[in-house]
N, C-alpha and C. Protein backbone atom coordinates (compact mmCIF):
# COMPACT_ATOMS: atom_id res chain seq x y z
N UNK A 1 -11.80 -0.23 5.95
CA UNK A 1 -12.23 0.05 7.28
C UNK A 1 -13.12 -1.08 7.78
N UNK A 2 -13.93 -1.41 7.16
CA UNK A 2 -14.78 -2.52 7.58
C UNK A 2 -14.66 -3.83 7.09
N UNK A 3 -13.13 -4.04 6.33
CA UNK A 3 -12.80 -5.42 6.11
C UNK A 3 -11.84 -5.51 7.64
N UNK A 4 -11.25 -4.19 7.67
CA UNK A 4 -10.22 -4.13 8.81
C UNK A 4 -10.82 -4.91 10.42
N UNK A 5 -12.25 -4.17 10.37
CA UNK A 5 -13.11 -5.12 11.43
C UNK A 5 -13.47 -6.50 11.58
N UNK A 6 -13.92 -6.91 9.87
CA UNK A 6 -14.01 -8.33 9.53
C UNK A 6 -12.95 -9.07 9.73
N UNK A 7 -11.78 -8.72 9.32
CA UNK A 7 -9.93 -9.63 9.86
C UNK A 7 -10.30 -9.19 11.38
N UNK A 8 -10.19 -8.21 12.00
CA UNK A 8 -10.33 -8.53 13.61
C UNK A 8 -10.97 -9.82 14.29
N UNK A 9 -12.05 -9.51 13.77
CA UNK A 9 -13.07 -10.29 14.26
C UNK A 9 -12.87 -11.87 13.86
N UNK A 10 -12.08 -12.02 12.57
CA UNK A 10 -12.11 -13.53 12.11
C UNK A 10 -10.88 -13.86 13.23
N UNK A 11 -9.99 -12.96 13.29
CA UNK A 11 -8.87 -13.08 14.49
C UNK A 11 -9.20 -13.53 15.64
N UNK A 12 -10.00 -13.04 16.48
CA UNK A 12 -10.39 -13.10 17.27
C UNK A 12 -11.27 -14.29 17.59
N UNK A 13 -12.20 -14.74 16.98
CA UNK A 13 -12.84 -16.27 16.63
C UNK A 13 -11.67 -16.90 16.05
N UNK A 14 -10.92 -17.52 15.93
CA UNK A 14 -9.93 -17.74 15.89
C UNK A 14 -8.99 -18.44 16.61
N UNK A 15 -9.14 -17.31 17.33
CA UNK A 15 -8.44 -18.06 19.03
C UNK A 15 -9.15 -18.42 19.86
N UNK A 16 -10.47 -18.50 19.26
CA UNK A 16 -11.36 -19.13 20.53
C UNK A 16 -11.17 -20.35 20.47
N UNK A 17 -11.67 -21.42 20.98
CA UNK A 17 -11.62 -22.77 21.39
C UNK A 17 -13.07 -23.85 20.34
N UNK A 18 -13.02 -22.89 18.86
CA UNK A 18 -13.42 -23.33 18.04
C UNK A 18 -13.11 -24.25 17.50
N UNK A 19 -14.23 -25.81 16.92
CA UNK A 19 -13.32 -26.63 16.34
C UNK A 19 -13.56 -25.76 14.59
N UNK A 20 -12.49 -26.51 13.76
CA UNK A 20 -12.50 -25.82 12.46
C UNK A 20 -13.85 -26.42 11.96
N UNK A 21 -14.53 -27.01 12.15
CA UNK A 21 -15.49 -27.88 11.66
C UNK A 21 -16.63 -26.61 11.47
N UNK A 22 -17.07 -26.33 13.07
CA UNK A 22 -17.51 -25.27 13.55
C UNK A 22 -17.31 -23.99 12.93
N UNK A 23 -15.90 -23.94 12.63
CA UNK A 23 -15.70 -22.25 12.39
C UNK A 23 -15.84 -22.05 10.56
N UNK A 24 -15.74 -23.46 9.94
CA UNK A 24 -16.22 -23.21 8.07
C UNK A 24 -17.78 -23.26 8.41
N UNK A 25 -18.34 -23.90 9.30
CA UNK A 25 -19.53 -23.20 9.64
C UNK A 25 -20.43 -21.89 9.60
N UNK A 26 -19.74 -21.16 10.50
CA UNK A 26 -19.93 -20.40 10.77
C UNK A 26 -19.29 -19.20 9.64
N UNK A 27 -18.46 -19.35 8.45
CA UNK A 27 -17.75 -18.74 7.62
C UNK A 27 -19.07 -19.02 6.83
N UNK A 28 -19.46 -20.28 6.42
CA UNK A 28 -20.17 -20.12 5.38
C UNK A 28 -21.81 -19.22 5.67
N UNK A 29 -22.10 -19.32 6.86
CA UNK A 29 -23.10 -18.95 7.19
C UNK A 29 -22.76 -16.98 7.03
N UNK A 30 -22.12 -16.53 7.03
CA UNK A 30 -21.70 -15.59 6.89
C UNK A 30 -21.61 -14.99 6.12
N UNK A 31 -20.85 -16.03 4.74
CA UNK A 31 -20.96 -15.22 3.53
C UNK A 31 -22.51 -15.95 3.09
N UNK A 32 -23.05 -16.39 3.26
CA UNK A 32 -24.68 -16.74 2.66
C UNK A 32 -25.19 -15.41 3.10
N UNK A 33 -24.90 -14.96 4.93
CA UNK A 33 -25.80 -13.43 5.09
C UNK A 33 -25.89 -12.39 4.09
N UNK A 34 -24.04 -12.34 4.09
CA UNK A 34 -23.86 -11.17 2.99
C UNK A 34 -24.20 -10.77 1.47
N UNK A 35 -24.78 -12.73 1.17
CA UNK A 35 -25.26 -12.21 0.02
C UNK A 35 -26.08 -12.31 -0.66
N UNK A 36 -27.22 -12.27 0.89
CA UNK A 36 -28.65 -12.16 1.19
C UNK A 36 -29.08 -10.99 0.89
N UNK A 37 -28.14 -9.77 1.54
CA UNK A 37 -28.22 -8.62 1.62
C UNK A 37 -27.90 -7.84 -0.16
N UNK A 38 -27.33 -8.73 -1.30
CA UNK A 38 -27.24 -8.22 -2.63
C UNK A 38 -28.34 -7.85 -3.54
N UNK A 39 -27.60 -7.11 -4.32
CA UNK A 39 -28.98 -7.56 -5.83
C UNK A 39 -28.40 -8.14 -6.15
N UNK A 40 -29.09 -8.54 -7.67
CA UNK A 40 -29.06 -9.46 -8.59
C UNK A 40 -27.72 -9.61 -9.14
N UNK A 41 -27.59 -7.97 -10.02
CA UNK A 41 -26.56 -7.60 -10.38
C UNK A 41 -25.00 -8.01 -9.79
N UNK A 42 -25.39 -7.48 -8.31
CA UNK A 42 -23.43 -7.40 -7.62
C UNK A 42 -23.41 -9.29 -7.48
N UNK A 43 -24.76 -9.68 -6.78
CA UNK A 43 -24.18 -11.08 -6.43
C UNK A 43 -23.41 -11.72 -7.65
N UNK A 44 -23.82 -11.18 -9.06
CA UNK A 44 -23.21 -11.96 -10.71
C UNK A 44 -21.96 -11.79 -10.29
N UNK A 45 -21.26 -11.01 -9.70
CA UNK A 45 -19.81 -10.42 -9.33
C UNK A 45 -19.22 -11.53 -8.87
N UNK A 46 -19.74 -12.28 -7.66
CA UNK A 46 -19.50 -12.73 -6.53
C UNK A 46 -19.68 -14.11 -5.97
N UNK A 47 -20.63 -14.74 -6.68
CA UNK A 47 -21.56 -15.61 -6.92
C UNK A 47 -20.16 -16.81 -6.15
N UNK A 48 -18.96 -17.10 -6.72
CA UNK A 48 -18.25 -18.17 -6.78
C UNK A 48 -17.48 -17.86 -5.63
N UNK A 49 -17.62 -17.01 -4.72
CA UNK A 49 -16.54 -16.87 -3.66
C UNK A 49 -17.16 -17.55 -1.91
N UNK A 50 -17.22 -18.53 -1.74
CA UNK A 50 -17.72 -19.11 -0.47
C UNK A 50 -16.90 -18.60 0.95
N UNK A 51 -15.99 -18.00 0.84
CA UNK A 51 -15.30 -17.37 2.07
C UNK A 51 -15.45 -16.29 2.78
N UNK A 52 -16.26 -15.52 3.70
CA UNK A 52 -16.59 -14.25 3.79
C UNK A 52 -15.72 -12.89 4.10
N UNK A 53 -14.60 -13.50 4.50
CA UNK A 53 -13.32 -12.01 3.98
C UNK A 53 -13.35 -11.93 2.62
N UNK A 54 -13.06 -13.17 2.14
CA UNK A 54 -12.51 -12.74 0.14
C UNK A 54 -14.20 -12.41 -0.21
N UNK A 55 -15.33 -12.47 0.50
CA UNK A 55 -16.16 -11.88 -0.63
C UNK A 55 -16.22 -10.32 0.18
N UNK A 56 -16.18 -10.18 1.40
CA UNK A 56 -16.30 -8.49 1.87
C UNK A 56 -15.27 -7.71 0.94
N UNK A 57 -13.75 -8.40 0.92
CA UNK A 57 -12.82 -8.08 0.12
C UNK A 57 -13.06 -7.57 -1.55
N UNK A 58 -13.34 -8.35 -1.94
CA UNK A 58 -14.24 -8.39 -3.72
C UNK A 58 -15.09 -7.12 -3.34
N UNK A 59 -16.14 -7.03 -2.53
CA UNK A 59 -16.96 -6.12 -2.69
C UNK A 59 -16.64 -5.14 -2.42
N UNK A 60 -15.27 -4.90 -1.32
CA UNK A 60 -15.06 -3.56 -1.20
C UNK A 60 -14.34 -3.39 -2.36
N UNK A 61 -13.74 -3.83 -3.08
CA UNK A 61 -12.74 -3.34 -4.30
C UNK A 61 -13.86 -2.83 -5.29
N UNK A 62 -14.64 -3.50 -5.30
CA UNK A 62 -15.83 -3.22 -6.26
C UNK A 62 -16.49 -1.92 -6.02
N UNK A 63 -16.36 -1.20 -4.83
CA UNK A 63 -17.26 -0.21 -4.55
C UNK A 63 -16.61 0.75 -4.05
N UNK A 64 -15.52 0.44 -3.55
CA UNK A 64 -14.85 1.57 -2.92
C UNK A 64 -14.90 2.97 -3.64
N UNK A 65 -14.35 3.07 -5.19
CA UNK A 65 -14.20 3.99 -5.24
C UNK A 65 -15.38 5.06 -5.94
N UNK A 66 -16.48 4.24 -5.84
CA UNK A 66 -18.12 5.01 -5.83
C UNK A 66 -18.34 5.54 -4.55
N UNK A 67 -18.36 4.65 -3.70
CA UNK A 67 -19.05 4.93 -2.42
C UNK A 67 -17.63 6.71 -1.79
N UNK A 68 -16.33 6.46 -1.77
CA UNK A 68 -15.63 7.41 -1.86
C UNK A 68 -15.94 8.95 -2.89
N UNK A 69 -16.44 8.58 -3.86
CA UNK A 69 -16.91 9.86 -5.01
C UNK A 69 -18.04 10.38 -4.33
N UNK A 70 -18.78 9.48 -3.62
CA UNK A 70 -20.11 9.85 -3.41
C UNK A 70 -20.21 11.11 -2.12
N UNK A 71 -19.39 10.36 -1.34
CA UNK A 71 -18.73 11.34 -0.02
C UNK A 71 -18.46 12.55 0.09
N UNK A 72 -17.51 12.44 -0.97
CA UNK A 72 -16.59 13.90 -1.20
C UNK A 72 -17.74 15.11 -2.41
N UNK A 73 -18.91 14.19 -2.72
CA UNK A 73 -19.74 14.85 -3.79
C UNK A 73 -20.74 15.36 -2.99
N UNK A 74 -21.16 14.85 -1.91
CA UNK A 74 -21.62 15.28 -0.50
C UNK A 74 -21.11 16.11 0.20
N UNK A 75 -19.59 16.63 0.37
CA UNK A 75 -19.09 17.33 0.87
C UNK A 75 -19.00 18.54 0.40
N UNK A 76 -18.54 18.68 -0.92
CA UNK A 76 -18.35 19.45 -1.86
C UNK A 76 -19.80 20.66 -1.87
N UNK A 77 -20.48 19.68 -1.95
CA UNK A 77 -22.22 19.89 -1.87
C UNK A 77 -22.46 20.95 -1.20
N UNK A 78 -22.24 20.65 0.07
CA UNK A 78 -22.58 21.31 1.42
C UNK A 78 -21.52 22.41 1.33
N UNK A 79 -20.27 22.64 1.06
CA UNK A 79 -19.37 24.07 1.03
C UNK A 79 -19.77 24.65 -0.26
N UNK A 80 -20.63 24.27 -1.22
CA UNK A 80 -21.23 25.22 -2.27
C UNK A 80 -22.73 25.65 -1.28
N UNK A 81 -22.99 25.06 -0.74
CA UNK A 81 -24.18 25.31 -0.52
C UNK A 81 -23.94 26.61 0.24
N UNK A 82 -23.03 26.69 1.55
CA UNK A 82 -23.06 27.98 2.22
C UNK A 82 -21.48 29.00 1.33
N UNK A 83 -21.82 28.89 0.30
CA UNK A 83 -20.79 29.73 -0.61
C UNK A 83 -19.73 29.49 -0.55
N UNK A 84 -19.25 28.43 -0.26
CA UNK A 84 -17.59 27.86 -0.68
C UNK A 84 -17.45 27.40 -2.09
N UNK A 85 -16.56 28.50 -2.74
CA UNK A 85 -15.99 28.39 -4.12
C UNK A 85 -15.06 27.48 -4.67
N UNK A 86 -15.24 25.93 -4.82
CA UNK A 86 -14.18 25.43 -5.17
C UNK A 86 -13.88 25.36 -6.47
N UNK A 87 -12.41 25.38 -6.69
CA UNK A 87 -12.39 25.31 -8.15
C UNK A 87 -12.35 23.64 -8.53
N UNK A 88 -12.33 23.39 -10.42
CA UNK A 88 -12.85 22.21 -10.36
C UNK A 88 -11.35 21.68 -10.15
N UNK A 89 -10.39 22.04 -10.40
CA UNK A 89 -9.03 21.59 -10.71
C UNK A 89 -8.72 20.99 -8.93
N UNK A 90 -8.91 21.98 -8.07
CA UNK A 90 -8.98 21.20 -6.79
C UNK A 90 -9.78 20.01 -6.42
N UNK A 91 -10.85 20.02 -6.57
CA UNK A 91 -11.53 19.35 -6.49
C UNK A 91 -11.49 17.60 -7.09
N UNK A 92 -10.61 17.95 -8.19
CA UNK A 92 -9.98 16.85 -9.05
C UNK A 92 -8.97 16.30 -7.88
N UNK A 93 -8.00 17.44 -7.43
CA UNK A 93 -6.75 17.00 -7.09
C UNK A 93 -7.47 16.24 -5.51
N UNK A 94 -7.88 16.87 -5.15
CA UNK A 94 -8.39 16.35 -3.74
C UNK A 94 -9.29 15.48 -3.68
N UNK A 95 -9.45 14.63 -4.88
CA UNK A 95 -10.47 13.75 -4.99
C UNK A 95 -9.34 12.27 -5.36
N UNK A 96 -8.23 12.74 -6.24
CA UNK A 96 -7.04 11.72 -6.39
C UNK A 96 -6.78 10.96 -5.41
N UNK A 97 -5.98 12.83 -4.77
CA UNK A 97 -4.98 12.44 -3.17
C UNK A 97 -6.19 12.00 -1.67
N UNK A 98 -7.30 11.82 -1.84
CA UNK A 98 -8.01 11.07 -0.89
C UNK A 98 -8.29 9.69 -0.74
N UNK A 99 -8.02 9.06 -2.35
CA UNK A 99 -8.48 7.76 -2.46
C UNK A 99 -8.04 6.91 -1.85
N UNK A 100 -8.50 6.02 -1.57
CA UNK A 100 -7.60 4.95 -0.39
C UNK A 100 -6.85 3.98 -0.89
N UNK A 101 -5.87 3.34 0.08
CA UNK A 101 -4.67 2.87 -0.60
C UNK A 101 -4.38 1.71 -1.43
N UNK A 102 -6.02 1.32 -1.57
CA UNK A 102 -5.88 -0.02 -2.98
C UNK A 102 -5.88 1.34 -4.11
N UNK A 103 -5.80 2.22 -4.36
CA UNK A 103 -5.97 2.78 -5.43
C UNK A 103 -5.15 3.65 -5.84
N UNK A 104 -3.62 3.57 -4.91
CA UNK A 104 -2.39 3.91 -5.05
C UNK A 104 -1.67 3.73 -6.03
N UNK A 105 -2.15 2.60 -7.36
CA UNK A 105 -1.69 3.08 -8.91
C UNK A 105 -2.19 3.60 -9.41
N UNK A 106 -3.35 4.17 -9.17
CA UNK A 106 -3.89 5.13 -10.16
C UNK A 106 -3.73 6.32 -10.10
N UNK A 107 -3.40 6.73 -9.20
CA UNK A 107 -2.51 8.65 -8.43
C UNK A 107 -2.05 8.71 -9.70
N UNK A 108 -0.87 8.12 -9.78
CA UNK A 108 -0.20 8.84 -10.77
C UNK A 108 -0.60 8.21 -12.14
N UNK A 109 -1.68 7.45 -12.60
CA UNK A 109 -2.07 7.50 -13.91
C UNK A 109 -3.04 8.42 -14.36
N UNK A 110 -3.56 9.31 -13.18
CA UNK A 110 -4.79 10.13 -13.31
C UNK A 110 -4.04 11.53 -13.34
N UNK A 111 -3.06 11.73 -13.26
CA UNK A 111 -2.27 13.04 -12.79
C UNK A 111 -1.51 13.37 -13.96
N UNK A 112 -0.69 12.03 -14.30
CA UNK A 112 -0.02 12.15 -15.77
C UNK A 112 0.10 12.86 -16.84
N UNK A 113 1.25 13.77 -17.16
CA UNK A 113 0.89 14.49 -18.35
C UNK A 113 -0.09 15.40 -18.48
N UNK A 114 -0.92 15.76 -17.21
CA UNK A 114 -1.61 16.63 -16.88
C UNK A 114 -1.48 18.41 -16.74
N UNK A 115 -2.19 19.27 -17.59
CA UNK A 115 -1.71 20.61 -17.39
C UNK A 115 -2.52 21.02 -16.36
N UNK A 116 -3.85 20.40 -16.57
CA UNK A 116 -4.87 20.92 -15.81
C UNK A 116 -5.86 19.60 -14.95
N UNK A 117 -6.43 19.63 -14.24
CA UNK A 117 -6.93 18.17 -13.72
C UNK A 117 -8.01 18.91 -13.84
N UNK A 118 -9.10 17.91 -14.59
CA UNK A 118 -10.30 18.35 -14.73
C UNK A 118 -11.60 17.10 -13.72
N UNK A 119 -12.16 17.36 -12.83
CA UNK A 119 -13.20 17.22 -11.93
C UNK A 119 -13.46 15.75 -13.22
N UNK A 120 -14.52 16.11 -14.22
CA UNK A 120 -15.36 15.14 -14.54
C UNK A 120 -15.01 14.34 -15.19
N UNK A 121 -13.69 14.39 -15.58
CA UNK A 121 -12.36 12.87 -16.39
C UNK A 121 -11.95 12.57 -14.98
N UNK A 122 -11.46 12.88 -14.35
CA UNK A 122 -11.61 12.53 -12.94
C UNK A 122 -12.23 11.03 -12.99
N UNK A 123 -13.30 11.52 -12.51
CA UNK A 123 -14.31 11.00 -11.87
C UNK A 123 -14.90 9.95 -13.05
N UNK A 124 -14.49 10.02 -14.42
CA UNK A 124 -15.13 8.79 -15.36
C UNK A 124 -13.85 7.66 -15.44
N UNK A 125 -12.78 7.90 -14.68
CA UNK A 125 -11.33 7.58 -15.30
C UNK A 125 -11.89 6.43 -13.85
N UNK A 126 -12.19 6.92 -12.97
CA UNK A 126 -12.68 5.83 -11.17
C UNK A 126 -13.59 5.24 -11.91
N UNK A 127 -14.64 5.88 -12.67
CA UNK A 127 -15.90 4.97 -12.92
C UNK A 127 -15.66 3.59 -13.68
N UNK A 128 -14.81 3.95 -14.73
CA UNK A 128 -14.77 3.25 -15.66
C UNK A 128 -13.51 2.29 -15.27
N UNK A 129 -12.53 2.29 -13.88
CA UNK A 129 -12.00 1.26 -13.54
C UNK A 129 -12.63 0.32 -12.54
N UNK A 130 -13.91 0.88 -12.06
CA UNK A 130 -14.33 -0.07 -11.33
C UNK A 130 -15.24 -0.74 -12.25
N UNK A 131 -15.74 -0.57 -13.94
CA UNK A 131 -16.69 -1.22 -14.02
C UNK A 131 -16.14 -2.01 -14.67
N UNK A 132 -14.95 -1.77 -15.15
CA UNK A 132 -13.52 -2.88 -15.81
C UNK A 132 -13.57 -4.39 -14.61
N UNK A 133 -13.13 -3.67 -13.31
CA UNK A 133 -13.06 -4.34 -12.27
C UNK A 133 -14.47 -5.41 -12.12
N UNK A 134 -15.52 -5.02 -12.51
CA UNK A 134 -16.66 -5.38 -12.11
C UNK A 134 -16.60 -6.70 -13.31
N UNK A 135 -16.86 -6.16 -14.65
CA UNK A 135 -16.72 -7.15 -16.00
C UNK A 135 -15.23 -7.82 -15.58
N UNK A 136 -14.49 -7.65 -15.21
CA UNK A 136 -13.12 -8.72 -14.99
C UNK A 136 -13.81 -10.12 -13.98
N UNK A 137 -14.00 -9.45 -13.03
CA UNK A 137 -14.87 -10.50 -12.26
C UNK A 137 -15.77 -11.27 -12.50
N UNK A 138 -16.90 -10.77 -13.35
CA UNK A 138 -17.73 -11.92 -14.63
C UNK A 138 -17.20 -12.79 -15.08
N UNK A 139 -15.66 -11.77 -15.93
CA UNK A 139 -14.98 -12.66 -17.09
C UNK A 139 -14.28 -14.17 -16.59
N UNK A 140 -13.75 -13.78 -15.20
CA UNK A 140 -13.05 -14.94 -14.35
C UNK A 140 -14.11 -15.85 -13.91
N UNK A 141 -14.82 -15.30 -13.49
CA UNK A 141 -15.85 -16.23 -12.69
C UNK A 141 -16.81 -17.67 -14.29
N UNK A 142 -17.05 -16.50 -15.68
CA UNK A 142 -17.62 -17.49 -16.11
C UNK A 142 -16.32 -18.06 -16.86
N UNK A 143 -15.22 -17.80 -16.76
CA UNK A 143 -13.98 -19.21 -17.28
C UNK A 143 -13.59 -19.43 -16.63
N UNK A 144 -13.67 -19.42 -15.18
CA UNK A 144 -13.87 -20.59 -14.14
C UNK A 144 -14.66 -21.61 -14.51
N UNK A 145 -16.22 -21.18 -14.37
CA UNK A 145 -17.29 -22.39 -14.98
C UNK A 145 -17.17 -23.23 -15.84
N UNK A 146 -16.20 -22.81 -16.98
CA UNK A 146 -15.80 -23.71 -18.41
C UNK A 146 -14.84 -24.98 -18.05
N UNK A 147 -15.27 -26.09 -18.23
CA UNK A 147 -14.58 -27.02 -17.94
C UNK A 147 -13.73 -28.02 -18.96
């Protein structure tokens, strides 16, 4: 959603009457904002990407599917709170079929062979591919550095 704005917007500057000189300018100044705004930790992620789509890009892959758990754990929240009974098996399933569409191979690796979908494998099966995702990005970035 908000890379979708970032491609608009690079679109749109774009066709302005920018020279390119100007507009890696203005790219780099951009991704320096964004990763002004880091900790320590995510910038280790990110550190080597000077382009500010491919680093909004990186970071949303990196977070998406926390910041998504977090939502629906908020939601969930609030229909227990005024006595909405969910079971956990829904809650699993409707936590799958919501994810957004970078995460369209994992539907059916999380569903698989499944009698029952349980809420909190769920939810360690997302954790533990984004922190794969997270250490992959280390792993590239420091054998990049190796010369």
């Amino acid at each position: 959603m908000l890379a979708n704005r970032v491609e608009h917007l690079t679109k749109i500057l774009q066709k302005t009457s920018m020279s390119d000189e100007d507009w890696e300018d203005l790219d780099l100044r951009a991704a320096s904002t964004i990763r002004l705004c880091l900790a320590k930790n995510v910038l280790a992620n990110v550190h080597v990407i000077s382009n500010a789509k491919e680093l909004w890009e990186k970071l949303e892959a990196l977070y998406q599917a926390k910041d998504h758990l977090s939502t629906l754990n908020g939601i969930i929240s609030e229909l227990e709170a005024i006595g909405v009974k969910i079971e956990d098996e829904d809650k699993a399933l409707r936590l799958i079929l919501s994810l957004p569409h970078s995460y369209k191979h994992m539907k059916p690796i999380l569903m698989y062979g499944k009698e029952t979908l349980i809420f909190v494998e769920v939810t360690s099966k997302l954790i533990s591919k984004e922190r794969r995702l997270m250490s992959d990005g280390r792993t590239q970035e420091n054998s990049g550095a190796v010369v």
